[in-house]
Protein backbone atom coordinates (compact mmCIF):
# COMPACT_ATOMS: atom_id res chain seq x y z
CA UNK A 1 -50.79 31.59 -30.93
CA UNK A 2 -47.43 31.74 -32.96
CA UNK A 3 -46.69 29.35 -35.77
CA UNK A 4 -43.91 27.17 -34.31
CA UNK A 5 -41.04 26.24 -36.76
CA UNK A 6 -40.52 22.73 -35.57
CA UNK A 7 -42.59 20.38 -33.26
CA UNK A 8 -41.27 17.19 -31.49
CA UNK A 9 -43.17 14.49 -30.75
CA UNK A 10 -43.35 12.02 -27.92
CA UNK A 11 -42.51 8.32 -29.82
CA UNK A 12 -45.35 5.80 -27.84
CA UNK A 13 -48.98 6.40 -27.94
CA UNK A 14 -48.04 9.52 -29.85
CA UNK A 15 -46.73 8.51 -33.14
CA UNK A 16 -46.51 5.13 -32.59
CA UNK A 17 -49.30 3.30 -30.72
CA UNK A 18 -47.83 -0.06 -29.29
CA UNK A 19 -50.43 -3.18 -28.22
CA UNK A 20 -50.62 -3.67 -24.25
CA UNK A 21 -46.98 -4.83 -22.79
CA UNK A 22 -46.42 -8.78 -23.00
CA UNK A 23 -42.63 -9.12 -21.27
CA UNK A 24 -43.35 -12.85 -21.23
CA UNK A 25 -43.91 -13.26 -24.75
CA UNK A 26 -40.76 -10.83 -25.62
CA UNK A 27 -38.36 -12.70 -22.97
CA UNK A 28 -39.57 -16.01 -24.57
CA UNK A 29 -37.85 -14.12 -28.43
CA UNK A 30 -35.04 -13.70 -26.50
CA UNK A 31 -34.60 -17.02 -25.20
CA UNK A 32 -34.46 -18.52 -28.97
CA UNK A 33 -31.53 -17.00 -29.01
CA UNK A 34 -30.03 -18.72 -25.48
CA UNK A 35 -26.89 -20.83 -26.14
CA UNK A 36 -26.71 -21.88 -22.26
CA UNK A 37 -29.26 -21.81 -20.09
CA UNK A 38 -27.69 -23.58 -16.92
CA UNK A 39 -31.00 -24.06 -15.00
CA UNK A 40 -33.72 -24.47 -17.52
CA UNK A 41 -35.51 -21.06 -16.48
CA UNK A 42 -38.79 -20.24 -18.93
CA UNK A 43 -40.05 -17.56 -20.02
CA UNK A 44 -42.16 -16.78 -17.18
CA UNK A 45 -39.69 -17.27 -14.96
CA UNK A 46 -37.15 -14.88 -16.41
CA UNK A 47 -39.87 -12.74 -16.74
CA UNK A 48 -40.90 -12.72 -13.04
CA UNK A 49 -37.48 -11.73 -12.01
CA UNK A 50 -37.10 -8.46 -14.72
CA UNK A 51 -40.52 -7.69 -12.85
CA UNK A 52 -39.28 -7.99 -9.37
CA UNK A 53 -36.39 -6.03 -10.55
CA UNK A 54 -38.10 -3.00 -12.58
CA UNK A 55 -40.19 -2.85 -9.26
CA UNK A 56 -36.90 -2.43 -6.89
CA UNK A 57 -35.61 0.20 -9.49
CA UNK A 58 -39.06 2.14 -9.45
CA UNK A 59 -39.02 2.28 -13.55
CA UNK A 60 -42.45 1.64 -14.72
CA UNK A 61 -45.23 2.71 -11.95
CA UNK A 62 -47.73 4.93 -13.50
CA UNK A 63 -47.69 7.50 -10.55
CA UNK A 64 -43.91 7.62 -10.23
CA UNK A 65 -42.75 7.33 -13.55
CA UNK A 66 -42.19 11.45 -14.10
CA UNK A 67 -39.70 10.77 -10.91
CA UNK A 68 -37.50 8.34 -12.51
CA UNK A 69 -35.20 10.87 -14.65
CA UNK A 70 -32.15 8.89 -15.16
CA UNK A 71 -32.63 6.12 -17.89
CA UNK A 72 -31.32 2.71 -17.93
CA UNK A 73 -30.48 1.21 -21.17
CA UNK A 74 -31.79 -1.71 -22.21
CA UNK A 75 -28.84 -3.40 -22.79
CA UNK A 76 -27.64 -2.92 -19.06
CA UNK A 77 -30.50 -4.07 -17.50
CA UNK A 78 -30.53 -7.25 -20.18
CA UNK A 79 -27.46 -8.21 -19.53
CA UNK A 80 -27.52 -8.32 -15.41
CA UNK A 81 -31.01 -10.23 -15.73
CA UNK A 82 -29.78 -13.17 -18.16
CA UNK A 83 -26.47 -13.33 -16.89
CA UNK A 84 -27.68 -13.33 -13.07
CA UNK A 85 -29.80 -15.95 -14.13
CA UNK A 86 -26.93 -18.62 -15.81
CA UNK A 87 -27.94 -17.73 -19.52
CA UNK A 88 -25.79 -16.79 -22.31
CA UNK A 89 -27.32 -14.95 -25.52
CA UNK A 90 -25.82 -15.40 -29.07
CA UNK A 91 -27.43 -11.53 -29.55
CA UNK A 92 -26.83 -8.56 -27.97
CA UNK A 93 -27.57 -4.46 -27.93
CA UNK A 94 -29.85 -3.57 -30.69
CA UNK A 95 -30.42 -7.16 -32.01
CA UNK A 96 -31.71 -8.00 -28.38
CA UNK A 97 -33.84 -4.95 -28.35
CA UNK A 98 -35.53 -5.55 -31.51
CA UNK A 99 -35.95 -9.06 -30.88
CA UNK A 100 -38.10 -8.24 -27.38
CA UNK A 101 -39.78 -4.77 -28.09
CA UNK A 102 -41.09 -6.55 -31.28
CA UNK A 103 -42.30 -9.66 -29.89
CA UNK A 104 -43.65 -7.58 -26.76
CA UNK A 105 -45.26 -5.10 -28.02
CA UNK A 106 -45.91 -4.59 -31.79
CA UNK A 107 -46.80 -1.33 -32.68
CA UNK A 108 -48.04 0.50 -35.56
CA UNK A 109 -48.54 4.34 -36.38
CA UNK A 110 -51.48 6.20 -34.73
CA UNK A 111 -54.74 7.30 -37.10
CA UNK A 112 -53.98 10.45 -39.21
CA UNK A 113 -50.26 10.86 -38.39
CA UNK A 114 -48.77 10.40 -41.79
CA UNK A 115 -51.00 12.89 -43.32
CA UNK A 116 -50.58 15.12 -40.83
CA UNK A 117 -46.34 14.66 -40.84
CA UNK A 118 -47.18 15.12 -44.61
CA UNK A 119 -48.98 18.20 -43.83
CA UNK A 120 -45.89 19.94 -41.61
CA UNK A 121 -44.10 18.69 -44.54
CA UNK A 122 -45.95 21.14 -47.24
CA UNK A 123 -46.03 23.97 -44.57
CA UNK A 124 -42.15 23.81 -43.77
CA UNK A 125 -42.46 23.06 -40.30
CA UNK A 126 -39.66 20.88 -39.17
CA UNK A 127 -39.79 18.17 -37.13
CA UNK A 128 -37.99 14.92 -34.28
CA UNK A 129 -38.16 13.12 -31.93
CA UNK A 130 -37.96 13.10 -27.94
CA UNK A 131 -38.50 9.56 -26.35
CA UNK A 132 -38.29 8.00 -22.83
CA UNK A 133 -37.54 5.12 -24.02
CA UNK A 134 -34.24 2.08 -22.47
CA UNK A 135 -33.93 0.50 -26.13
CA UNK A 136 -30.90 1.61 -28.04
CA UNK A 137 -31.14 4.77 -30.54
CA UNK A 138 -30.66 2.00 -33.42
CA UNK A 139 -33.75 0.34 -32.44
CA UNK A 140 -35.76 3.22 -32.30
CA UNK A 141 -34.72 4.82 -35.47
CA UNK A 142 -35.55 1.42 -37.37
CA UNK A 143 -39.14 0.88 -35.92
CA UNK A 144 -39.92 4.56 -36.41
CA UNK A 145 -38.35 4.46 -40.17
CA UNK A 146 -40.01 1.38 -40.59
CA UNK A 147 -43.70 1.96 -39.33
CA UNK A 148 -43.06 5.83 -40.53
CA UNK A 149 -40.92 5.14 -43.84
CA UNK A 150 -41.77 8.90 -45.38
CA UNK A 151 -40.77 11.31 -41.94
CA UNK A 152 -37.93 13.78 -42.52
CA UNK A 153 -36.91 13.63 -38.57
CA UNK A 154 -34.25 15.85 -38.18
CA UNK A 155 -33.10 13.94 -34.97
CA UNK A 156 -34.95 11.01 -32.96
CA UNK A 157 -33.67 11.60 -29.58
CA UNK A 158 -33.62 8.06 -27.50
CA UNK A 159 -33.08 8.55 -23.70
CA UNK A 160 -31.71 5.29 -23.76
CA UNK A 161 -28.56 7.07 -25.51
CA UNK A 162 -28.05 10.54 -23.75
CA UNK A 163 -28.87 9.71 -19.40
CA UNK A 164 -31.52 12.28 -18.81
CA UNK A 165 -35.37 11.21 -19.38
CA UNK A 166 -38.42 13.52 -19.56
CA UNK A 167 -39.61 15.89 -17.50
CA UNK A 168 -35.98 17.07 -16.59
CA UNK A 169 -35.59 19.97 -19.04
CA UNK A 170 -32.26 18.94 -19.85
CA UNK A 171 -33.31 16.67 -22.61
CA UNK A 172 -35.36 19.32 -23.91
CA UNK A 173 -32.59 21.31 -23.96
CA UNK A 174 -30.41 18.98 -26.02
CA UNK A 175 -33.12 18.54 -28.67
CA UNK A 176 -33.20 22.63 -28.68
CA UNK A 177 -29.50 22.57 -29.35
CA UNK A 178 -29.42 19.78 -31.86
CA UNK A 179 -32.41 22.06 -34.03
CA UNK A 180 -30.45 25.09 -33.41
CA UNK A 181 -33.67 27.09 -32.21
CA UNK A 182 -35.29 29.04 -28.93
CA UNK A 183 -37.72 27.43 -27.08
CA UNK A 184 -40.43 30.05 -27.69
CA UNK A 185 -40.21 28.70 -31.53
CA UNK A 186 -41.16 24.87 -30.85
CA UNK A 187 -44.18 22.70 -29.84
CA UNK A 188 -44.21 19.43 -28.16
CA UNK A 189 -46.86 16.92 -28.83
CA UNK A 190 -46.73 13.64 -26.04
CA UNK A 191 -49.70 11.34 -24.14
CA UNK A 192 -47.86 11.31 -21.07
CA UNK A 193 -49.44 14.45 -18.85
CA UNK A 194 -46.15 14.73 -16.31
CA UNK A 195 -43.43 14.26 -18.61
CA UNK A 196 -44.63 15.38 -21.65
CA UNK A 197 -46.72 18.06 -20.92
CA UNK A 198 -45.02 19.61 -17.69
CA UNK A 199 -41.66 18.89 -18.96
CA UNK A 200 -42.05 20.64 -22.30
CA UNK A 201 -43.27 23.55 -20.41
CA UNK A 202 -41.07 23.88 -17.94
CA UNK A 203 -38.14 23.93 -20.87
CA UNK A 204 -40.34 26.67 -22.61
CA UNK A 205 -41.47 24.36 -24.93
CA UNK A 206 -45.33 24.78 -25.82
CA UNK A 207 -47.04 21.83 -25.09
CA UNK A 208 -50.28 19.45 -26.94
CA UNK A 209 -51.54 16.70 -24.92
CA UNK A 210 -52.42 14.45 -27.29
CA UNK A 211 -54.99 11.74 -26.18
CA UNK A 212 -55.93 10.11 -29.65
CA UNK A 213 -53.85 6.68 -28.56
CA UNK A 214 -54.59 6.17 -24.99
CA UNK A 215 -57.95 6.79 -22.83
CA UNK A 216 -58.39 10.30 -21.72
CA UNK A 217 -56.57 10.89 -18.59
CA UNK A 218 -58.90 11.89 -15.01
CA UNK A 219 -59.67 15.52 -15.65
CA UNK A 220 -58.04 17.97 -13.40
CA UNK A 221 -55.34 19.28 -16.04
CA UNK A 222 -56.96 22.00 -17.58
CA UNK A 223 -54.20 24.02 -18.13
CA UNK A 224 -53.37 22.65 -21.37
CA UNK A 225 -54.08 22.10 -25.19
CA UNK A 226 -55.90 18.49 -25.50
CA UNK A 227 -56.13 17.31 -29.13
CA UNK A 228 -57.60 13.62 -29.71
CA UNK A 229 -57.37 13.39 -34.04
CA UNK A 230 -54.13 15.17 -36.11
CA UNK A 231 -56.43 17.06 -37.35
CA UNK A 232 -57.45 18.85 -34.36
CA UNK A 233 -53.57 19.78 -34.72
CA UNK A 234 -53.38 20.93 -38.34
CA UNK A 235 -56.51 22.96 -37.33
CA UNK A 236 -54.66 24.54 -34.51
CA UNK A 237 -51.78 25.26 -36.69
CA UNK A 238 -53.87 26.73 -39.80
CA UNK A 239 -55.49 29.14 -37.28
CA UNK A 240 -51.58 30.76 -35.81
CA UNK A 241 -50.33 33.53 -37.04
């Protein structure tokens, strides 16, 4: 196994592990911030509707997910559900984002991955982002440099921002561009077996399933590199050529 020069990492349940997904409590941060709400619509309410929507779209089911490979941006999808609804926000784009990713689902980094960022660090292997992920680039960047304040990130790549989500290989592609190096010469490190794993392969990338945030996965995908601690990955790099 070659020494890569940079790995990218998958943002949640990779570097960042979030707490379970509470839209109700994130619409209800947003609705602080309502300066009309013409028919009294809680949280829940609101809520039920984004639901019935992400459903019709096809965003978020576990088995379809890798399907979905065109992203929708937070900020469109916020601003058809409140305004469909008669309510008028005094926030908007990355304010709105912060305000219901935090309150939705908190997150903070997963065991060992500051040492071992520290550790690619020392050894001069360079490193970013790739994320599926429908909040802005801004509010990405802050949570990462905020729950990750020491990373040198070249680049923290937000689907949100550039159309194509994981597994199509053209965000791969971009990120390849951006570090200015072949495929054959970076690693990619994500939870998510179908677009983290099979997209990073099918790019060239070479792929770590990394399970250390989430439960392990039904078995079945043995064709690939499982680590469950960061230091099953410095271990893995200390042993390539």
């Amino acid at each position: 196994m070659n020494r890569p020069k940079m790995i990218l990492f998958d943002y949640g349940q990779t570097l960042i592990c979030e707490e379970k997904f509470d839209g109700v409590r994130g619409t209800g941060a947003v609705l602080e911030y309502a300066t009309l709400n013409k028919y009294n619509h809680t949280a829940e309410e609101v809520q039920a509707v984004a639901d019935a929507l992400n459903r019709e779209l096809g965003r978020f089911d576990p088995a379809k997910r890798h399907l979905f490979q065109l992203e929708i941006p937070t900020s469109m999808f916020c601003r058809y559900l409140y305004e469909s609804q008669g309510i008028e926000l005094s926030i908007s784009g990355a304010k709105l984002d912060e305000v219901f990713w935090d309150a939705a689902a908190p997150g903070k980094p997963t065991l060992g991955i500051e040492d071992f960022l520290r550790f690619l660090r020392r050894n001069g292997i360079r490193t970013g982002v790739i994320s599926n992920i429908s909040y802005c680039g801004e509010a990405v960047e802050k949570r990462i440099n905020t729950l990750l304040p020491d990373n040198e990130f070249e680049f923290i790549i937000a689907t949100s921002e550039y159309l194509y989500r994981k597994p199509n290989r053209r965000i791969f592609e971009l990120a390849l561009e951006k570090a200015g190096l072949c495929a054959e010469d970076v690693w990619y490190i994500g939870d998510q077996y179908e677009c983290d794993i099979v997209g990073a392969r099918d790019a060239g990338l070479m792929p770590l399933w990394y399970v250390g945030a989430i439960d392990l996965p039904q078995t079945g995908q043995q064709d690939v590199l499982i680590i469950k601690h960061w230091d099953e990955a410095r271990e893995l790099l200390q042993g390539c050529n």
